[in-house]
N, C-alpha and C. Protein backbone atom coordinates (compact mmCIF):
# COMPACT_ATOMS: atom_id res chain seq x y z
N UNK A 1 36.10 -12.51 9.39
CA UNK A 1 34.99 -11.60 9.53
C UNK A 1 33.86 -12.06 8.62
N UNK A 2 32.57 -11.98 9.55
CA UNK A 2 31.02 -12.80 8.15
C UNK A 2 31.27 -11.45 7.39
N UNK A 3 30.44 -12.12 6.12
CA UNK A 3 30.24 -11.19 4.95
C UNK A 3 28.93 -10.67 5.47
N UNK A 4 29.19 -9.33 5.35
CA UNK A 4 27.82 -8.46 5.44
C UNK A 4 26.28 -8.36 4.63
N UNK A 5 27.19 -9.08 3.46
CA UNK A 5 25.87 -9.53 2.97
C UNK A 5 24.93 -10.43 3.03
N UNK A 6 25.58 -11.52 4.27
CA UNK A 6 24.79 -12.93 4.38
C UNK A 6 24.71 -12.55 5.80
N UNK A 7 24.25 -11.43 6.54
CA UNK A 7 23.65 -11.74 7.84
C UNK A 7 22.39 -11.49 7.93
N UNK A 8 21.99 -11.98 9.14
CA UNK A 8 20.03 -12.42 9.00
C UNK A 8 19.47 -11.47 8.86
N UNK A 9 18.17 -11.30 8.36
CA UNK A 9 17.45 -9.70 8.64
C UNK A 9 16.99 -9.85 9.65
N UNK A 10 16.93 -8.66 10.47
CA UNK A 10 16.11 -8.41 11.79
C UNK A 10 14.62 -7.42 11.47
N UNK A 11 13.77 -7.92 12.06
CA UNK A 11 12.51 -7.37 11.90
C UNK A 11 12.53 -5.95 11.95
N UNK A 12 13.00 -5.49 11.96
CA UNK A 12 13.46 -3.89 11.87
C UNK A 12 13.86 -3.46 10.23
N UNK A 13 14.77 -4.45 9.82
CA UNK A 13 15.05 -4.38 8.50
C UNK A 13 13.57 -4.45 7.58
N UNK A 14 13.08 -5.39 8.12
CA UNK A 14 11.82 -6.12 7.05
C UNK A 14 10.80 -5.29 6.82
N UNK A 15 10.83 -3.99 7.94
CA UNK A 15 10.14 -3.08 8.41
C UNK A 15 9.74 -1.61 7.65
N UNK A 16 11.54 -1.35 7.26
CA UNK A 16 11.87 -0.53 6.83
C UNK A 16 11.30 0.16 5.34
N UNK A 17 11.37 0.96 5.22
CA UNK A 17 10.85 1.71 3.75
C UNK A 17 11.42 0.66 2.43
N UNK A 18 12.65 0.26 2.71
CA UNK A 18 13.46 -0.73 1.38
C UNK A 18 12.73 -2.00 1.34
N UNK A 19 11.86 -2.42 2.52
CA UNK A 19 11.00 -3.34 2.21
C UNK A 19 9.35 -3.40 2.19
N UNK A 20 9.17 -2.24 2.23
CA UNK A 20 7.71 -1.73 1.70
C UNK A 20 7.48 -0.99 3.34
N UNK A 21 7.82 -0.36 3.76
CA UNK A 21 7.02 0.27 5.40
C UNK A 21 7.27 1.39 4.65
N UNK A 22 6.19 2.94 5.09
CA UNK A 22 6.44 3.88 4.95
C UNK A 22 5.42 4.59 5.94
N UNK A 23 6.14 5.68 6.48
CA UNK A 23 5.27 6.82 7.50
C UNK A 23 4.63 7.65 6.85
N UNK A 24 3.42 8.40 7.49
CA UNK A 24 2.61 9.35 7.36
C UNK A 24 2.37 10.11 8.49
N UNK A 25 2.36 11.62 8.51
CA UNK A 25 1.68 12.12 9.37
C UNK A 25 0.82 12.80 9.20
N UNK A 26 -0.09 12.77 10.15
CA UNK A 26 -1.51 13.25 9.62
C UNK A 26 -1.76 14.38 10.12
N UNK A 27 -2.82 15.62 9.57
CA UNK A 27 -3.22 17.00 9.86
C UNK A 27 -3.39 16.74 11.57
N UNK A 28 -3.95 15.54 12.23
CA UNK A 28 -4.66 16.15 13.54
C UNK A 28 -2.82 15.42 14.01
N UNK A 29 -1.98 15.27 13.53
CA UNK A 29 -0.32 14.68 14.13
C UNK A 29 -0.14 13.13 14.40
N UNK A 30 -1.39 12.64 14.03
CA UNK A 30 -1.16 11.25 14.37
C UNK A 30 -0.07 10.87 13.27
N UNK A 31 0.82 9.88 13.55
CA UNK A 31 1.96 9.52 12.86
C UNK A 31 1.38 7.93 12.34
N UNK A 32 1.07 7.53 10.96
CA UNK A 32 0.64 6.37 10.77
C UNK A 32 1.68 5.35 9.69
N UNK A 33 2.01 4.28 10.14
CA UNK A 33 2.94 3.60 9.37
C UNK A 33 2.04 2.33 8.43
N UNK A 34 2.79 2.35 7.28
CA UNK A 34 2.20 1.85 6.10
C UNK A 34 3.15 0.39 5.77
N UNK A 35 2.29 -0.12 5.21
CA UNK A 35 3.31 -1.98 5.04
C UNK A 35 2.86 -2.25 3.52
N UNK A 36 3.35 -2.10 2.43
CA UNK A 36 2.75 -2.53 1.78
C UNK A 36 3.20 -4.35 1.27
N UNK A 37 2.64 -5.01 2.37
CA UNK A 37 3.19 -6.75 2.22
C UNK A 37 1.84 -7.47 1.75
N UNK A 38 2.83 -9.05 1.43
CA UNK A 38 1.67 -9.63 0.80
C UNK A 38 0.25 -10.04 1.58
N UNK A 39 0.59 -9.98 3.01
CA UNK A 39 -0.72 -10.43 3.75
C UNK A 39 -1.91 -9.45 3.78
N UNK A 40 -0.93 -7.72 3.95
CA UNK A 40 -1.64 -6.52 3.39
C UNK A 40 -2.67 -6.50 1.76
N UNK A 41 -1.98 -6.70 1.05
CA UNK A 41 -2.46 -7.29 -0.10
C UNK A 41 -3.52 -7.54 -0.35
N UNK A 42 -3.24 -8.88 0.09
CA UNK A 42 -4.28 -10.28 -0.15
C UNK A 42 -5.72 -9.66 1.20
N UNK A 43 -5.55 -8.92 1.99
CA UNK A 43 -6.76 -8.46 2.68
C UNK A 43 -7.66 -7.50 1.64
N UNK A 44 -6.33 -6.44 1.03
CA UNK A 44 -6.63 -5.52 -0.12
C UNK A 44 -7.66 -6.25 -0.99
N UNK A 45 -7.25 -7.41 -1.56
CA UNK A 45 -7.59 -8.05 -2.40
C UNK A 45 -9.26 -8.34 -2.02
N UNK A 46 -9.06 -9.27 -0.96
CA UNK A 46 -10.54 -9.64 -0.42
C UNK A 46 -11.68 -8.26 0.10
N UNK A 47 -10.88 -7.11 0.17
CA UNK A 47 -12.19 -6.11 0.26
C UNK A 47 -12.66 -5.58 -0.27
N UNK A 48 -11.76 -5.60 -1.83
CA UNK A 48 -11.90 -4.65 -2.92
C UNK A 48 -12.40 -5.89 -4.00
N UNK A 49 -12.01 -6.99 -3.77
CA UNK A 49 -12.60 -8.30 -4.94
C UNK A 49 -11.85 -8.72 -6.07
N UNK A 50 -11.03 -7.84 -6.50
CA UNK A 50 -10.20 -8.04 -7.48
C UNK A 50 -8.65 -8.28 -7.32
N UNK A 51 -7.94 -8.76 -8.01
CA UNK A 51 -6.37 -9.20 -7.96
C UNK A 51 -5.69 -8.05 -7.81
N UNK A 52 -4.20 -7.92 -6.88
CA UNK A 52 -3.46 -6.80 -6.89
C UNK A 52 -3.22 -6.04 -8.31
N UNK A 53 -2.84 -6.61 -9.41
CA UNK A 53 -2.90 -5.69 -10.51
C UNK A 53 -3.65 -5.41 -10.86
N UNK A 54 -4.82 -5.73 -10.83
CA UNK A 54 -6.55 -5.14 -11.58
C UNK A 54 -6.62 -3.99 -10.23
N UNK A 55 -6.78 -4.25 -9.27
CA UNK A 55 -6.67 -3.04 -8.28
C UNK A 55 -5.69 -1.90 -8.43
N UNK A 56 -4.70 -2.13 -8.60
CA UNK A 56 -3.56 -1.16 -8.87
C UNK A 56 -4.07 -0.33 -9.98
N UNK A 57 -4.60 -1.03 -11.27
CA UNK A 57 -4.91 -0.02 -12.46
C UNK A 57 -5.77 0.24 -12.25
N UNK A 58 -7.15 -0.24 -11.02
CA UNK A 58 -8.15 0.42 -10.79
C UNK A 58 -8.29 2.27 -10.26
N UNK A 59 -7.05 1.72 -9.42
CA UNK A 59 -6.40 2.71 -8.91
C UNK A 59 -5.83 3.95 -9.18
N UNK A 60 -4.87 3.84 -10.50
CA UNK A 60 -4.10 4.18 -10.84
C UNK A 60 -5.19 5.13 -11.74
N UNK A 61 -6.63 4.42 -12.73
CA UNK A 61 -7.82 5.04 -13.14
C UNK A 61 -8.39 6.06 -12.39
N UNK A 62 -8.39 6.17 -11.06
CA UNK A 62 -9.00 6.97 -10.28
C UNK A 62 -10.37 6.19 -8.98
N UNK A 63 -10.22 4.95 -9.27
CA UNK A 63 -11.20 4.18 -8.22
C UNK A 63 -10.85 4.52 -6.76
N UNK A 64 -11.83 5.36 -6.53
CA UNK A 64 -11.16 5.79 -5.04
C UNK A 64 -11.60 4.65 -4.15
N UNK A 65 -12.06 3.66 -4.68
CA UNK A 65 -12.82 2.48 -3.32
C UNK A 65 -11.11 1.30 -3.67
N UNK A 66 -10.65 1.32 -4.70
CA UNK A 66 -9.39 0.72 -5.18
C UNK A 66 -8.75 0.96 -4.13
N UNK A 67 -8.08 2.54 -3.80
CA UNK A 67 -7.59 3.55 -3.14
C UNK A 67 -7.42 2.83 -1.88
N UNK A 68 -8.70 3.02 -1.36
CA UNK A 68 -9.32 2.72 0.14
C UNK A 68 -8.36 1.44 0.47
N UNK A 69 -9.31 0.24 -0.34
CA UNK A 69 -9.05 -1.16 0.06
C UNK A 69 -7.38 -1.31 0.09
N UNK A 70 -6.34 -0.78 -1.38
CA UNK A 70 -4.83 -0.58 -0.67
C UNK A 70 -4.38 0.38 0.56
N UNK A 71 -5.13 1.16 0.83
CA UNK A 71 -4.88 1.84 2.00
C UNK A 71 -5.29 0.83 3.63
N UNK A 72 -6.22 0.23 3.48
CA UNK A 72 -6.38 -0.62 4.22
C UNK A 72 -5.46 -1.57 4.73
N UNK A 73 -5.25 -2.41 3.63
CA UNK A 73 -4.43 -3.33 3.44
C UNK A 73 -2.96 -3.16 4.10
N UNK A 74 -2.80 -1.62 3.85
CA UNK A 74 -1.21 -1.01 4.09
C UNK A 74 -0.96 -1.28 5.64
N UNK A 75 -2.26 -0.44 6.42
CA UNK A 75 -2.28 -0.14 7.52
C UNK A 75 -2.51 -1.31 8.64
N UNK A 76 -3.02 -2.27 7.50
CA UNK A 76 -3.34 -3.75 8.57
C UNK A 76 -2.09 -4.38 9.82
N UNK A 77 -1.00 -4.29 9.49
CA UNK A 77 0.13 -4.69 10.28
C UNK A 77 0.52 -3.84 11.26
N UNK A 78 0.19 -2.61 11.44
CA UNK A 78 0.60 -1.76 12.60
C UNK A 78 -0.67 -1.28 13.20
N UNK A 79 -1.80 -0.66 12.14
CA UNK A 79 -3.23 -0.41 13.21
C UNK A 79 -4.01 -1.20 12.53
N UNK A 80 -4.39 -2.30 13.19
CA UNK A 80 -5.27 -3.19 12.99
C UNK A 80 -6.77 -2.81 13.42
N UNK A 81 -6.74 -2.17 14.05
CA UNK A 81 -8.24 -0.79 14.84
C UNK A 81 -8.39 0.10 13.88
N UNK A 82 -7.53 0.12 12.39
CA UNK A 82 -8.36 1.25 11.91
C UNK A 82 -9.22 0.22 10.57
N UNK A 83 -10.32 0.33 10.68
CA UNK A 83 -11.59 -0.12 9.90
C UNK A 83 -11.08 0.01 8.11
N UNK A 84 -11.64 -0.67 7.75
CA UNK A 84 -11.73 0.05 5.85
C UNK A 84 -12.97 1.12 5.90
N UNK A 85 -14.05 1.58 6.77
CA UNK A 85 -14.57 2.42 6.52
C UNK A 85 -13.76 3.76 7.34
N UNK A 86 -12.95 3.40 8.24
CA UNK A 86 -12.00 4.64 8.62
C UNK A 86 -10.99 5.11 7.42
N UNK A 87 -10.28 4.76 6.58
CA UNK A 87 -9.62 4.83 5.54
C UNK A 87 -9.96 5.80 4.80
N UNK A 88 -11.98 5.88 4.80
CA UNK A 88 -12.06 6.80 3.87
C UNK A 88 -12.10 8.47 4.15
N UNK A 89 -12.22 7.93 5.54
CA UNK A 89 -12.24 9.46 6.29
C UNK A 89 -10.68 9.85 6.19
N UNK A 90 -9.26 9.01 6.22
CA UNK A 90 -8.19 9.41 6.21
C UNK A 90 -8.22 9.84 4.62
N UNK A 91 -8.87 9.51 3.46
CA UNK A 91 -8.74 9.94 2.05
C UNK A 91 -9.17 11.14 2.29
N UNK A 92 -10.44 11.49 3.21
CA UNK A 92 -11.17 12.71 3.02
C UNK A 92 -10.31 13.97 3.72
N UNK A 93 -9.96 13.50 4.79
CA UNK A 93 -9.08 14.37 5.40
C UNK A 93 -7.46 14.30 5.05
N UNK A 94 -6.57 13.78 4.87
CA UNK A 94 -5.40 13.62 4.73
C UNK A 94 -4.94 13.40 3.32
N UNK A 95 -5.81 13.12 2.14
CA UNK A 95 -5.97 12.30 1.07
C UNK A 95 -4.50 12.53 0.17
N UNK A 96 -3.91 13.84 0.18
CA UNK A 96 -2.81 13.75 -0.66
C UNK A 96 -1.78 13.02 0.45
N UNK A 97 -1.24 13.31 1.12
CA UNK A 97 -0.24 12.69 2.25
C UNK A 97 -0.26 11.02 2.03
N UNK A 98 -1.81 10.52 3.01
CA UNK A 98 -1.58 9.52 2.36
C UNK A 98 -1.80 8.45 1.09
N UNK A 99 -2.29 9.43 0.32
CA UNK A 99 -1.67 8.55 -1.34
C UNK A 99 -0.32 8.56 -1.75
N UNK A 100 0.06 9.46 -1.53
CA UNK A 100 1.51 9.76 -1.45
C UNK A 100 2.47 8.34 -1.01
N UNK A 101 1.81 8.63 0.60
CA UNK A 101 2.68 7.61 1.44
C UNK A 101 2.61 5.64 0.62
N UNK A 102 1.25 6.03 0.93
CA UNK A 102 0.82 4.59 0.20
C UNK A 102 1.22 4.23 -1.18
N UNK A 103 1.53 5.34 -2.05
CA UNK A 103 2.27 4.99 -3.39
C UNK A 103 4.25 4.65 -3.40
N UNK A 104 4.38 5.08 -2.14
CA UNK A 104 6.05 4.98 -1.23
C UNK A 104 5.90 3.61 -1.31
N UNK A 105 4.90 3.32 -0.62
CA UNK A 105 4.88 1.60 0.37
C UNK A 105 4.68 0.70 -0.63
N UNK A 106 4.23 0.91 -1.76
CA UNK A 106 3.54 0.00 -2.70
C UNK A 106 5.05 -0.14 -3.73
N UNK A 107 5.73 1.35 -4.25
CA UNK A 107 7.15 1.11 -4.82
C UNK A 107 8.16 0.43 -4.02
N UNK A 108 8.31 0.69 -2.82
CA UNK A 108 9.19 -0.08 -2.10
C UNK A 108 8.78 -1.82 -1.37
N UNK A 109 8.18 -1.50 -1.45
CA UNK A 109 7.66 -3.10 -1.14
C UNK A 109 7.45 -4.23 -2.60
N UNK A 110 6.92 -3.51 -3.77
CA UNK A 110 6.21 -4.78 -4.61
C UNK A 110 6.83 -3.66 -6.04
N UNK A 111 7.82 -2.75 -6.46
CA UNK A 111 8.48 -2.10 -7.10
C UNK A 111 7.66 -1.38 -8.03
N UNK A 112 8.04 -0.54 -8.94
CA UNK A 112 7.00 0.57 -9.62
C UNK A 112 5.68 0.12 -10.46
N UNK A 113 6.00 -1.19 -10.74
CA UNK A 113 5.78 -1.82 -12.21
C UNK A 113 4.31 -2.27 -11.61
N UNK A 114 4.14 -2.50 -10.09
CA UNK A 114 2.48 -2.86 -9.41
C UNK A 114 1.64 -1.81 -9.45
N UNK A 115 2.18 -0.42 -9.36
CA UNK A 115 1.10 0.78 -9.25
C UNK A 115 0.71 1.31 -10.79
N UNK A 116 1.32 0.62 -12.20
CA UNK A 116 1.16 1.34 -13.14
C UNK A 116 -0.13 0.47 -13.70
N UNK A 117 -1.43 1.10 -14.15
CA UNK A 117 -2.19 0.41 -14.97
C UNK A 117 -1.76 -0.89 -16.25
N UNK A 118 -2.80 -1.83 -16.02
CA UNK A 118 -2.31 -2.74 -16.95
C UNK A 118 -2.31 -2.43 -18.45
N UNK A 119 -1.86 -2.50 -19.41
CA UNK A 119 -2.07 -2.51 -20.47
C UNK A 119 -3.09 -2.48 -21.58
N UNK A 120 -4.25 -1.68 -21.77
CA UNK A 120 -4.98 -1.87 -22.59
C UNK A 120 -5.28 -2.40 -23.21
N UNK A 121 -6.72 -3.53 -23.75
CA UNK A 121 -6.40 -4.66 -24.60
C UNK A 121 -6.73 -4.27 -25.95
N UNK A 122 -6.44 -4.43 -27.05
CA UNK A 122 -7.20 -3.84 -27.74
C UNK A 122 -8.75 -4.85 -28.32
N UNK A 123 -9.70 -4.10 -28.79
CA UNK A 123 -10.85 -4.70 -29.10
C UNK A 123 -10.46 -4.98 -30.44
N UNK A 124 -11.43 -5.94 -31.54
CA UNK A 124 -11.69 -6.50 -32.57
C UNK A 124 -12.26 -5.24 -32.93
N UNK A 125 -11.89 -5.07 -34.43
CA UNK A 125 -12.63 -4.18 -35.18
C UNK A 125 -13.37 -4.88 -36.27
C-alpha cells in the first residue's frame, strides 16, 4: 500500500484553505474565493509598490490602499474581472468579512509571521 504521505497533490488540495484559499460571502450573497499565493502577491506587490512585508505592516498600520492591493492580489486567481478599483467598493461595503477572509488566506497560505508589522527600528539618539 503507497504511503499517504507521498501522494501527488491535486489542484483541489493546492486550493484549499491549508494552502492559502479562503471563502467570503458577501452582503448582496455573492460567494468570493481568496488565494493568498505568490503570483497573488507579487501583483499585490506591483500595485501597491512595496515588498510583501513592508505591505503587510503597512497594513497591519491601518493603510487601507495596503488593504486593497492584498485584497486584489487574493482575488486575482478566481475573479480576474474584479479591478483593484472594485476592491475598494468590497472594503466599503463588505469591509469586516473580507479583511477577515483575507487575513485567513494570508495565515494559511504564507503563515502568521507575514501579516504582523515589521519591527521597529530604533533611531540614533
Amino acid at each position: 500500500m503507497a504511503d499517504p504521505a507521498l501522494r501527488v497533490l491535486t489542484r483541489e488540495d493546492i486550493l484549499n484553505s491549508e494552502y492559502g484559499m479562503t471563502e467570503v460571502t458577501l452582503a448582496d450573497g455573492r460567494t468570493l474565493k481568496l488565494v493568498a499565493s505568490i503570483g497573488g502577491m507579487i501583483d499585490a506587490e506591483s500595485a501597491y509598490g512595496k515588498p510583501l512585508p513592508k505591505m503587510a505592516a503597512d497594513a497591519s498600520a491601518g493603510f487601507i490602499g495596503a488593504v486593497r492591493a492584498m485584497l486584489w492580489g487574493s482575488l486575482r486567481a478566481h475573479h480576474p474581472d474584479i479591478s483593484i478599483g472594485d476592491t475598494a467598493d468590497l472594503l466599503q461595503t463588505d469591509g469586516e468579512a473580507v479583511g477577515k477572509a483575507l487575513a485567513d488566506a494570508i495565515e494559511a497560505g504564507f503563515g502568521s509571521e507575514t501579516a504582523k508589522p515589521a519591527p521597529a527600528k530604533k533611531r540614533a539618539a
